[in-house]
N, C-alpha and C. Protein backbone atom coordinates (compact mmCIF):
# COMPACT_ATOMS: atom_id res chain seq x y z
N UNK A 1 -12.93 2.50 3.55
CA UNK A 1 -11.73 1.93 4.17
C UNK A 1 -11.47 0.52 3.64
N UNK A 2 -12.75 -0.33 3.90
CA UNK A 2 -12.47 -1.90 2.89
C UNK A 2 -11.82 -1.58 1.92
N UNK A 3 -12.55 -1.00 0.71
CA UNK A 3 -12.27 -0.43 -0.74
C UNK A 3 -10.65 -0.55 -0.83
N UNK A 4 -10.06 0.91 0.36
CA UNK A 4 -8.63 1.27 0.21
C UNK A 4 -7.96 0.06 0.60
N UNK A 5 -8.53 -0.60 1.51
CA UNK A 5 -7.22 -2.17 2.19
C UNK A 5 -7.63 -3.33 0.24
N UNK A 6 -8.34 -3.40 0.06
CA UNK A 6 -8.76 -4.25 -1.42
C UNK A 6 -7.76 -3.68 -2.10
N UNK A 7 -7.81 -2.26 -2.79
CA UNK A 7 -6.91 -1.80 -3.90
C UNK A 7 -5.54 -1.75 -3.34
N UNK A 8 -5.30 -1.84 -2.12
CA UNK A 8 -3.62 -2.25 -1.59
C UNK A 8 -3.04 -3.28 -1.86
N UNK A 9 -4.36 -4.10 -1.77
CA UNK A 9 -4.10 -6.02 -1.82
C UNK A 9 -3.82 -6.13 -3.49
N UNK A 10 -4.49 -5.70 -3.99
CA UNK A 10 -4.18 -6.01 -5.11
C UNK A 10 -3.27 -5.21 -6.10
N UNK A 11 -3.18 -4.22 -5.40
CA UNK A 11 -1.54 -3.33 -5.94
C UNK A 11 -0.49 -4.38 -5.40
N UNK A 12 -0.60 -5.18 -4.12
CA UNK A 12 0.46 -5.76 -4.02
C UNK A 12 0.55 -6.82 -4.14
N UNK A 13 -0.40 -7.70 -5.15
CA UNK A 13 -0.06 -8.82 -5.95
C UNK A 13 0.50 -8.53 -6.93
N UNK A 14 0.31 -7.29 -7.44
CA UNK A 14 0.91 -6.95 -8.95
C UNK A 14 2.42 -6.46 -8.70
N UNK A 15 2.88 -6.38 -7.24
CA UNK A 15 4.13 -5.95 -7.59
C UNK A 15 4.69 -7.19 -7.23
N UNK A 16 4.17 -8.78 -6.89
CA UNK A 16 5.03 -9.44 -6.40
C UNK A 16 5.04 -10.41 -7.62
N UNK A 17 3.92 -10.08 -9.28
CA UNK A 17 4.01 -10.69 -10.42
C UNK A 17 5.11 -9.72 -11.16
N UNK A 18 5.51 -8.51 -11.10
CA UNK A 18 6.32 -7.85 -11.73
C UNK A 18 7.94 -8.35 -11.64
N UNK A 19 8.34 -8.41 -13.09
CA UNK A 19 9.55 -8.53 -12.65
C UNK A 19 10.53 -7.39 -13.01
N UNK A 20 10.12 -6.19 -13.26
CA UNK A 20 11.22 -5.28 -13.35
C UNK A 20 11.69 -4.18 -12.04
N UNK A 21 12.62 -4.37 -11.24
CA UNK A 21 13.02 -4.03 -10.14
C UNK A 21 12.65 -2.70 -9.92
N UNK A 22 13.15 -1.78 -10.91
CA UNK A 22 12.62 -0.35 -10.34
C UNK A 22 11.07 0.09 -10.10
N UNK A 23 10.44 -0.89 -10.94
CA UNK A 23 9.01 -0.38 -10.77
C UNK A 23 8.40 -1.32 -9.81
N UNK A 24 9.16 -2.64 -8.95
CA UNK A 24 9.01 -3.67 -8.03
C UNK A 24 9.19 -2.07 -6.30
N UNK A 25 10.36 -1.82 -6.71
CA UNK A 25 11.08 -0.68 -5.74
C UNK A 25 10.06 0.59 -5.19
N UNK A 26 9.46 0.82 -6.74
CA UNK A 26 8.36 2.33 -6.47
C UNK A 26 7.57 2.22 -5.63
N UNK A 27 6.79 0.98 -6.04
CA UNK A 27 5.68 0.14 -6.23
C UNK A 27 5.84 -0.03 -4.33
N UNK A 28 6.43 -0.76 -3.63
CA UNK A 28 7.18 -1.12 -2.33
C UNK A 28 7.04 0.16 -1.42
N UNK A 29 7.40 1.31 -2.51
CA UNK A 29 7.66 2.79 -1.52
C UNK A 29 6.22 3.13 -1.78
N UNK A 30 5.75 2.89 -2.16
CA UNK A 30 4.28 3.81 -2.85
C UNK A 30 3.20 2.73 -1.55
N UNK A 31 3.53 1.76 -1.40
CA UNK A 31 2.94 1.15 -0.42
C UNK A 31 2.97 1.09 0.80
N UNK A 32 4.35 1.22 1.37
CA UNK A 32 4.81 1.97 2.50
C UNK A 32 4.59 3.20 3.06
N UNK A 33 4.37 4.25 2.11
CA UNK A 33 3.38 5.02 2.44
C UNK A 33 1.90 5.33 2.43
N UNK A 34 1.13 4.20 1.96
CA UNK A 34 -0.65 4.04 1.92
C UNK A 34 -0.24 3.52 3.42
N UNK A 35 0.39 2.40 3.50
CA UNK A 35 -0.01 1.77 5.39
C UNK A 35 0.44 2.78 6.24
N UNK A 36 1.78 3.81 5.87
CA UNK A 36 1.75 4.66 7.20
C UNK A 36 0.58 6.14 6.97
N UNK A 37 -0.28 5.98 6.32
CA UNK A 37 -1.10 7.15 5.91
C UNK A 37 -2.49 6.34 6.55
N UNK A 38 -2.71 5.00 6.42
CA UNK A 38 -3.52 4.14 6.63
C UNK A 38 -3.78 4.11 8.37
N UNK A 39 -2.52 4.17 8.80
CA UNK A 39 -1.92 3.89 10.55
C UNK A 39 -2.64 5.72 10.67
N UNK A 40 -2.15 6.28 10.33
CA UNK A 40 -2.18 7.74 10.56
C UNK A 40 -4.02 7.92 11.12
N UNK A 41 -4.56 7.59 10.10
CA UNK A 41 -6.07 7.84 9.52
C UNK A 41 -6.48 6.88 10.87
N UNK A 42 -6.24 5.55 11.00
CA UNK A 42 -6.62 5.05 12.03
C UNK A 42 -6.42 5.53 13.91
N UNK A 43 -5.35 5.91 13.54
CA UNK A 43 -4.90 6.38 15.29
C UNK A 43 -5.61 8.08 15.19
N UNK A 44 -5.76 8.31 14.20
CA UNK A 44 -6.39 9.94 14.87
C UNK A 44 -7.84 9.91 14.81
N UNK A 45 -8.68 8.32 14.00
CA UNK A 45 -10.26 8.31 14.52
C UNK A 45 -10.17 7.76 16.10
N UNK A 46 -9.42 7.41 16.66
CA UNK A 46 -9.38 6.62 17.82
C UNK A 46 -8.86 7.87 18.98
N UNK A 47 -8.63 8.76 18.37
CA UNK A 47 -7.92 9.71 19.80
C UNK A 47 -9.26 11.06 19.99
């Protein structure tokens, strides 16, 4: 779980050094779904 929050952090320094928008855009959606997959994984060890 560290590991996966580390390689998030640093996927999302690299999209805030990028400057080409569509791959700034992917990059944004591709992350938006690790944290709601992340939320997911967390609320169903807890129930």
């Amino acid at each position: 779980m560290l590991y996966y929050a580390v390689s998030v952090y640093y996927h999302l320094k690299h999209i805030l050094k990028s400057s080409n928008q569509l791959l700034s855009a992917l990059s944004a959606a591709f992350f938006i779904l690790c944290v709601d997959f992340c939320r997911c994984r967390i609320l169903s060890c807890y129930q």
